[in-house]
C-alpha atoms as a PDB file:
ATOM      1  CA  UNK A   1      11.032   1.076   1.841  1.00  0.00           C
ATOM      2  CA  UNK A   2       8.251   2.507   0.490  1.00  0.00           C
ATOM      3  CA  UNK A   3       5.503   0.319  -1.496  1.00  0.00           C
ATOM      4  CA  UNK A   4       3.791   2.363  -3.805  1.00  0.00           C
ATOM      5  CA  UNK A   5       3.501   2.761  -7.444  1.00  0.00           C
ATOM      6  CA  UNK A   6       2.093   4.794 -10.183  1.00  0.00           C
ATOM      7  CA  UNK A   7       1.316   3.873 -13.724  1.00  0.00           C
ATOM      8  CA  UNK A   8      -0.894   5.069 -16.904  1.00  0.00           C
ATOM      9  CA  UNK A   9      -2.971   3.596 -19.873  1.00  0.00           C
ATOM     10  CA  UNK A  10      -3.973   4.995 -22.810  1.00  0.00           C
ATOM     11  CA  UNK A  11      -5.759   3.407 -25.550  1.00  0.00           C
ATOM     12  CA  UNK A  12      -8.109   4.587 -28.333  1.00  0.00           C
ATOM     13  CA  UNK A  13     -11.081   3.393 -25.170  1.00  0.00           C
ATOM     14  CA  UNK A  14      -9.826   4.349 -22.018  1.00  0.00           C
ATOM     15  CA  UNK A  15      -7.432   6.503 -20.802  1.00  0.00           C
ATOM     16  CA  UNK A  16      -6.563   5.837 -16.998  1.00  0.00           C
ATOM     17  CA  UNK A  17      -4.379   6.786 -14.514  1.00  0.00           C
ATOM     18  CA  UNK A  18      -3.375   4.665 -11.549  1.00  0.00           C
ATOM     19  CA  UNK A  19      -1.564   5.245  -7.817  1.00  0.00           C
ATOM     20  CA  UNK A  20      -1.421   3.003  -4.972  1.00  0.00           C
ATOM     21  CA  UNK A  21       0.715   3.105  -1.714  1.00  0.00           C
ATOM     22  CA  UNK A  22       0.185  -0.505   0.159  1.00  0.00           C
ATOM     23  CA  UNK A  23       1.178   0.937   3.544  1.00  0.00           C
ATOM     24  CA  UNK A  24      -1.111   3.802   3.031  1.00  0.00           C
ATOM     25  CA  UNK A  25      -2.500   5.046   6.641  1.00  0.00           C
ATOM     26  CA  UNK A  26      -6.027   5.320   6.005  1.00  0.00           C
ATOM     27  CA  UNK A  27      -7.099   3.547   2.957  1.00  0.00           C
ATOM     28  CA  UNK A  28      -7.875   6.873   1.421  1.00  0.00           C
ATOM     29  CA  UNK A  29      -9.426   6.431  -2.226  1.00  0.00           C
ATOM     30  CA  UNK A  30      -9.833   8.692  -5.178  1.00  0.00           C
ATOM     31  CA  UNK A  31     -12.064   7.080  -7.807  1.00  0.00           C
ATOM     32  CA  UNK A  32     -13.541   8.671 -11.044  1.00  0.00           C
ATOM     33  CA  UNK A  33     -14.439   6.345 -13.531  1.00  0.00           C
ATOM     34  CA  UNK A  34     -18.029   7.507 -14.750  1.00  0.00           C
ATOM     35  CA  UNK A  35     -19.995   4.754 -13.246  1.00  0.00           C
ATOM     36  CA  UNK A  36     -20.323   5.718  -9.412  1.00  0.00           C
ATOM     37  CA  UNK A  37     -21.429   2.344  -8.750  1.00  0.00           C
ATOM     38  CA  UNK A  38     -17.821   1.267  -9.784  1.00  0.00           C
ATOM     39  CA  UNK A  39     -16.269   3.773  -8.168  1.00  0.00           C
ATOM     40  CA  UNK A  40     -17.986   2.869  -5.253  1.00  0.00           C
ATOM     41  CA  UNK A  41     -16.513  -0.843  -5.305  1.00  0.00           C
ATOM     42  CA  UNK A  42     -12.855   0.978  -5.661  1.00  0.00           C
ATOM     43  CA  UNK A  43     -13.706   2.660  -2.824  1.00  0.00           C
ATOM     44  CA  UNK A  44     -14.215  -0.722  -0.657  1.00  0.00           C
ATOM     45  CA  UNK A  45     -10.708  -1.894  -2.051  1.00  0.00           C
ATOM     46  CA  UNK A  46      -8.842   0.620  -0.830  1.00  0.00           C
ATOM     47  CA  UNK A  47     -10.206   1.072   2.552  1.00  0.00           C
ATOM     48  CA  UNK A  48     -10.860  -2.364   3.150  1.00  0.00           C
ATOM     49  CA  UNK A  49      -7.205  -3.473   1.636  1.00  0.00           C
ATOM     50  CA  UNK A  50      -5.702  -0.637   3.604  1.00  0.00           C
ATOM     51  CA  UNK A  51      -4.235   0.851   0.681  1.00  0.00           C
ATOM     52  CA  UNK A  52      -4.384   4.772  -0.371  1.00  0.00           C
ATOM     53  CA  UNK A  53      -5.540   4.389  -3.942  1.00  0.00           C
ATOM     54  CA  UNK A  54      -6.414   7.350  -6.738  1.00  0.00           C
ATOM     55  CA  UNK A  55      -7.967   5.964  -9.947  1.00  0.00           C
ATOM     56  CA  UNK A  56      -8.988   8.419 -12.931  1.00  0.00           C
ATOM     57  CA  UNK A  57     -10.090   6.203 -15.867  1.00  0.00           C
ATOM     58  CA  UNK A  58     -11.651   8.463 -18.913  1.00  0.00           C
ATOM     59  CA  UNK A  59     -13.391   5.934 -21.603  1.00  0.00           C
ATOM     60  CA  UNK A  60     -16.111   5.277 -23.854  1.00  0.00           C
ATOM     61  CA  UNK A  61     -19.168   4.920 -21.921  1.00  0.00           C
ATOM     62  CA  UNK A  62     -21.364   5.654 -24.444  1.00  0.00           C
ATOM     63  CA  UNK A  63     -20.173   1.975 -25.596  1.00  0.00           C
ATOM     64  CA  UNK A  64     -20.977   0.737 -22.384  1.00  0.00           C
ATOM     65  CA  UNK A  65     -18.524  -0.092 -19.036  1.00  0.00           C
ATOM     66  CA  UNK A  66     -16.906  -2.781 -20.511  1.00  0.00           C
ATOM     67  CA  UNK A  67     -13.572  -1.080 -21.763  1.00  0.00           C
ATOM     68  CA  UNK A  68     -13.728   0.775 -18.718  1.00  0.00           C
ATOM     69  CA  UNK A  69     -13.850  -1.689 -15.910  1.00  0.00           C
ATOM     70  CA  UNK A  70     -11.460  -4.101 -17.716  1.00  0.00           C
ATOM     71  CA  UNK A  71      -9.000  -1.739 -18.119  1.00  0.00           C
ATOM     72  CA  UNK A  72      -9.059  -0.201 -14.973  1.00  0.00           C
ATOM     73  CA  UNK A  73      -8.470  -3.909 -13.656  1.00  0.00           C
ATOM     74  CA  UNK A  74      -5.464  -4.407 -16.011  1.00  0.00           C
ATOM     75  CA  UNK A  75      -3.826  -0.694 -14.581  1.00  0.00           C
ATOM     76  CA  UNK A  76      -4.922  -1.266 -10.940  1.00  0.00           C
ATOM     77  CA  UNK A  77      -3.563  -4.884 -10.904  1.00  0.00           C
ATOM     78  CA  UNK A  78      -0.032  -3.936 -12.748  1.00  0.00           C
ATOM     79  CA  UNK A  79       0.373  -0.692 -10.700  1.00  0.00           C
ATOM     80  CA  UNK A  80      -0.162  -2.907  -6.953  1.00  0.00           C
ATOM     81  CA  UNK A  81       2.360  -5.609  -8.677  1.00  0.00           C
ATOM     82  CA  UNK A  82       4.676  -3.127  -9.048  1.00  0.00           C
ATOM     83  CA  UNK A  83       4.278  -1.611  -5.724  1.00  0.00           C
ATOM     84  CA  UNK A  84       4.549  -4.698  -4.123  1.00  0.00           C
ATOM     85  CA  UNK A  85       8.324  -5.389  -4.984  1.00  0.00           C
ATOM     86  CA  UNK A  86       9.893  -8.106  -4.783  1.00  0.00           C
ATOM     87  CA  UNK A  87       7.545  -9.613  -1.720  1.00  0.00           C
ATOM     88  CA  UNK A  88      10.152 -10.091   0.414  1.00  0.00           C
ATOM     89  CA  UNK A  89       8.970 -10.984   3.933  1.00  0.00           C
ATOM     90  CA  UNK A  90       5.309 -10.940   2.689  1.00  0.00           C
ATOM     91  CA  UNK A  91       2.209 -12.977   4.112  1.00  0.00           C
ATOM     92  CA  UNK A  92       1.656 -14.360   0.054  1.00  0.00           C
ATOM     93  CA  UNK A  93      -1.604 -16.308   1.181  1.00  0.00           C
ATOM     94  CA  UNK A  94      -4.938 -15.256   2.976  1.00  0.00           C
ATOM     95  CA  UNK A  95      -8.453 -16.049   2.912  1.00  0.00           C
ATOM     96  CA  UNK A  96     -11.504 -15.886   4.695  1.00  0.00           C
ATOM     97  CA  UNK A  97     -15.732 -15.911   4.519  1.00  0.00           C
ATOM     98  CA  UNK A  98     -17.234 -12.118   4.205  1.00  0.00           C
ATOM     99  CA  UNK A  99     -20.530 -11.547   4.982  1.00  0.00           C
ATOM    100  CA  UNK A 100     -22.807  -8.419   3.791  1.00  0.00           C
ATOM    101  CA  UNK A 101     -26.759  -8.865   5.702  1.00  0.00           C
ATOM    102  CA  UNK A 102     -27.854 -11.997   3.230  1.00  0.00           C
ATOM    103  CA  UNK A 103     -24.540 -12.173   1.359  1.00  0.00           C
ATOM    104  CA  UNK A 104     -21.868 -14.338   2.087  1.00  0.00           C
ATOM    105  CA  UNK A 105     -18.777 -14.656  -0.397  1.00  0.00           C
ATOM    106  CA  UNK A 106     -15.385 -16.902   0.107  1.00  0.00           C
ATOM    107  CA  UNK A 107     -12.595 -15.221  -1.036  1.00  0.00           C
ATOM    108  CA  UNK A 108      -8.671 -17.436  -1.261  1.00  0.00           C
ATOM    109  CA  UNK A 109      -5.871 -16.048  -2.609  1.00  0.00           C
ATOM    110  CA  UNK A 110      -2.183 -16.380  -3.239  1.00  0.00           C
ATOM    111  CA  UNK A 111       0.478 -13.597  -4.276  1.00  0.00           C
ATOM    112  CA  UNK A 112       1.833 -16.466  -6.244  1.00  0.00           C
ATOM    113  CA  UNK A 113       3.110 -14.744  -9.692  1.00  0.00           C
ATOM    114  CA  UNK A 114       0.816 -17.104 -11.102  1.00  0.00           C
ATOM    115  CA  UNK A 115      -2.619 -16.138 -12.308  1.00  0.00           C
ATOM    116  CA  UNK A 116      -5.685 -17.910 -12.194  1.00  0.00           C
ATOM    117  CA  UNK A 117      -8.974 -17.265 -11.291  1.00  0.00           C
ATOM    118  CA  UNK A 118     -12.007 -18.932  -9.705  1.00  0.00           C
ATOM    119  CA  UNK A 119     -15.231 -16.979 -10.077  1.00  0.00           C
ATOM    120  CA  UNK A 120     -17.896 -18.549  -9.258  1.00  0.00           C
ATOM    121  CA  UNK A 121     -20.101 -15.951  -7.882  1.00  0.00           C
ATOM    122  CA  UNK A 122     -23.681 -16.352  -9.762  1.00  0.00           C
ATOM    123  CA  UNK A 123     -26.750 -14.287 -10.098  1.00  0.00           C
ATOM    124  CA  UNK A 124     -30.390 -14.989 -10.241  1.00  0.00           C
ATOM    125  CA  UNK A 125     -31.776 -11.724 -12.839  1.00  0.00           C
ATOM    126  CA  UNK A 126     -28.701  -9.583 -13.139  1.00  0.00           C
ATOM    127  CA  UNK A 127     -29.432  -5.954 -12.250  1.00  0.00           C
ATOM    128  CA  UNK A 128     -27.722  -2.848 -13.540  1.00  0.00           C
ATOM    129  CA  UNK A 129     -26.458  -0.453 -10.274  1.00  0.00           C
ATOM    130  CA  UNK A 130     -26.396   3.156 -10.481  1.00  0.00           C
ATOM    131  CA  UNK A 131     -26.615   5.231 -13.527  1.00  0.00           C
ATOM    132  CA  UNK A 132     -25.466   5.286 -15.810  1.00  0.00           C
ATOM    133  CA  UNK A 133     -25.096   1.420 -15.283  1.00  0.00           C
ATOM    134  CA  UNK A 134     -23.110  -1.064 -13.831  1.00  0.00           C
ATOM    135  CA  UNK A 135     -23.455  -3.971 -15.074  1.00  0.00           C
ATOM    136  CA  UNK A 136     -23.283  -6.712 -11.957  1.00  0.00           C
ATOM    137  CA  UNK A 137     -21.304  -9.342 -14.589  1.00  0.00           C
ATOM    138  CA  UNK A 138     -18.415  -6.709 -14.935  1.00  0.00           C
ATOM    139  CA  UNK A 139     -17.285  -7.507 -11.627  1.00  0.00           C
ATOM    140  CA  UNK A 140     -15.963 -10.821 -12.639  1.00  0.00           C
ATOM    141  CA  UNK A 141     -14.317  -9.160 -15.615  1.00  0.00           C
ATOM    142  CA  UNK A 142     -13.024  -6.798 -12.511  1.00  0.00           C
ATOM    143  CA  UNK A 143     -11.131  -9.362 -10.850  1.00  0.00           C
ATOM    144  CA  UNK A 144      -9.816 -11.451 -13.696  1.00  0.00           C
ATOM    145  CA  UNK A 145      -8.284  -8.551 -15.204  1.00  0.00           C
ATOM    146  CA  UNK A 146      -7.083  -7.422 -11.603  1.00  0.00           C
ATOM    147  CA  UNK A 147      -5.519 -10.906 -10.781  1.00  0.00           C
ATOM    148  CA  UNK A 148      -4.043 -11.952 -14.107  1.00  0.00           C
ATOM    149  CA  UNK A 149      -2.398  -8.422 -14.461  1.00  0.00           C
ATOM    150  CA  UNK A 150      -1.415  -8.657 -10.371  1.00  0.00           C
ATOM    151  CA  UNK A 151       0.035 -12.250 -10.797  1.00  0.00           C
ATOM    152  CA  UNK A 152      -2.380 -13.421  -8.320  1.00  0.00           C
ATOM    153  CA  UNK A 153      -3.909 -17.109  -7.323  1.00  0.00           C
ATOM    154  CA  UNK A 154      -7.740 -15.704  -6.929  1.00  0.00           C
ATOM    155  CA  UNK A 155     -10.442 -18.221  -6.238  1.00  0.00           C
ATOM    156  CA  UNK A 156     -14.107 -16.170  -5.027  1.00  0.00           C
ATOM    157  CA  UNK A 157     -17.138 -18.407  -4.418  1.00  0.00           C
ATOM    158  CA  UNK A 158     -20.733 -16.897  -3.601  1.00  0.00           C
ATOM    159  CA  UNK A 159     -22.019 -19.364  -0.400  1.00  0.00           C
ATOM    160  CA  UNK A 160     -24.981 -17.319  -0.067  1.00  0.00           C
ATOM    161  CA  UNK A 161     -26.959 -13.955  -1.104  1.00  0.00           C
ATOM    162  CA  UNK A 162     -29.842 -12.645  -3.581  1.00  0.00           C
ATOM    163  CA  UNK A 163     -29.503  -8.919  -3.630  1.00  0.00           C
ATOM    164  CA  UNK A 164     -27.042  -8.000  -6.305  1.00  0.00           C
ATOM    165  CA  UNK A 165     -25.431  -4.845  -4.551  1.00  0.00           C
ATOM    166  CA  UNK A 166     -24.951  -6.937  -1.489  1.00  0.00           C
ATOM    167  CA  UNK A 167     -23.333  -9.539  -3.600  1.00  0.00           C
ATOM    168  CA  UNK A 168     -21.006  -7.762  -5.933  1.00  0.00           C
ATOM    169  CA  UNK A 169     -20.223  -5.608  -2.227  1.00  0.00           C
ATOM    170  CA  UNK A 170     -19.626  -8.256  -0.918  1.00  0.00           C
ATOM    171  CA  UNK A 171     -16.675  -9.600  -3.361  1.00  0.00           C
ATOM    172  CA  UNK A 172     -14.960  -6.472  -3.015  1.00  0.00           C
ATOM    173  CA  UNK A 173     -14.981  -6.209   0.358  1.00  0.00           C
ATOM    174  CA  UNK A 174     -13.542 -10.037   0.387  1.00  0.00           C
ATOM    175  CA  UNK A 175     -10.813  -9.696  -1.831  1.00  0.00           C
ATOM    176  CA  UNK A 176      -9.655  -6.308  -0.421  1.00  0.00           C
ATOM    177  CA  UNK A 177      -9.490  -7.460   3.240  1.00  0.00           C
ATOM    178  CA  UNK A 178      -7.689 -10.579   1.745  1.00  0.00           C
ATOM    179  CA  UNK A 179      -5.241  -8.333  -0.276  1.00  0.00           C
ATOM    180  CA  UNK A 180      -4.205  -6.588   3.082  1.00  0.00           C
ATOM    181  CA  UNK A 181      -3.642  -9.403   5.107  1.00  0.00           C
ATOM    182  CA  UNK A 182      -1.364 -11.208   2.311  1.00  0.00           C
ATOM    183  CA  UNK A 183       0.561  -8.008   1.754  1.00  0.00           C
ATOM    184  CA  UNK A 184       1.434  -7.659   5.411  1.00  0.00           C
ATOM    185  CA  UNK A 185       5.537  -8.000   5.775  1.00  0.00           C
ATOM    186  CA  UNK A 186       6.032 -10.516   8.579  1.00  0.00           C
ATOM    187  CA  UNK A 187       9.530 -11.805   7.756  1.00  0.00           C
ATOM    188  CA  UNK A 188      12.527 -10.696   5.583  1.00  0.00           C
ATOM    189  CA  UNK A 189      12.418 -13.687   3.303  1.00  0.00           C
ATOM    190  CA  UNK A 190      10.878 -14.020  -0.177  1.00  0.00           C
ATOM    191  CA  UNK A 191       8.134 -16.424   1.175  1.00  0.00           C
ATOM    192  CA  UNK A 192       8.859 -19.512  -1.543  1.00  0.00           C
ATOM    193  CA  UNK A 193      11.104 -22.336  -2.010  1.00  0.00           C
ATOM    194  CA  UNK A 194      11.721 -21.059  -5.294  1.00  0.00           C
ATOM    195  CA  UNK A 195      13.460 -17.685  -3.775  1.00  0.00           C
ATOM    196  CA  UNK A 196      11.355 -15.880  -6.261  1.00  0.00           C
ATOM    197  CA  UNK A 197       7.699 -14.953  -6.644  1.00  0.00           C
END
């Protein structure tokens, strides 16, 4: 059975389109958002979650990113929910420690159907990456949209690291490798006592 999904947005700040295939062989990414750092961050989720992704997100940058990078989390997060079925015979938790030179980030997570998010992932002076700008707290607003769209448990904790590109890197690569590993089918079973996630 294939697990993919495709899904659009449109509101009078953004309008996005979203596809994702969970078993994709190569983690092969399309991103075009208008803030290349950003793009480049979508880029580490679907290669490091194994997924093939394509994101096209049009909005009003001459606001600033906010619009954009939230509602690119909302679209990414529903579309991967919806790809992702009914979770029979899934992993549902995974976590692990992910290291980037100085950076080290803890990333937990549970395909629960419950969201809730733990960010605690702070910065010294917060930097703007790339131009035009990415601003470093966005990636917070990232994952909170992401998770609480997803129905995902999400707890990311910075343990170490003082350049801001290596940190915010860092996250992504964290969650993404997390994301594969719980999405792996090793069962047949919806993986809760419940029968339901």
């Amino acid at each position: 059975m294939s697990r993919s999904a495709s899904r659009q947005r449109t509101t009078k700040e953004t309008s996005i389109t979203v596809s994702i295939d969970l078993d994709g062989p190569a983690g092969t990414v399309e991103a075009s958002t208008g803030l290349p750092f950003f793009d480049h961050m979508l880029d580490q989720l679907g290669r490091h979650g194994g997924f093939d992704l394509a994101v096209q997100a049009n909005g009003d940058l001459q606001v600033d990113g906010h619009h954009t990078v939230e509602d690119v989390g909302i679209l990414v997060g529903e579309t991967f929910r919806e790809a992702l079925g009914d979770k029979a015979g899934i992993r549902r938790f995974a976590s692990g420690s992910f290291p980037l030179d100085e950076a080290l980030i803890e990333v937990a997570l549970d395909l629960s159907g419950r969201p809730f998010v733990v960010y605690d992932v702070p910065f010294g002076e917060v930097l703007p990456l790339g131009d035009p700008p990415f601003n470093p707290e966005m990636a917070e607003h990232f994952w909170q949209s992401f998770a609480t769209a997803a129905g995902i448990t999400l707890h990311v904790t910075k343990r170490a690291g003082r350049n801001t590109h290596h940190v915010v890197e860092a996250t992504f690569k964290g969650v993404s490798r997390c994301l594969r590993d719980a999405v792996r089918v090793e069962g047949t079973g919806v993986p809760s006592t419940k029968g339901s996630l």
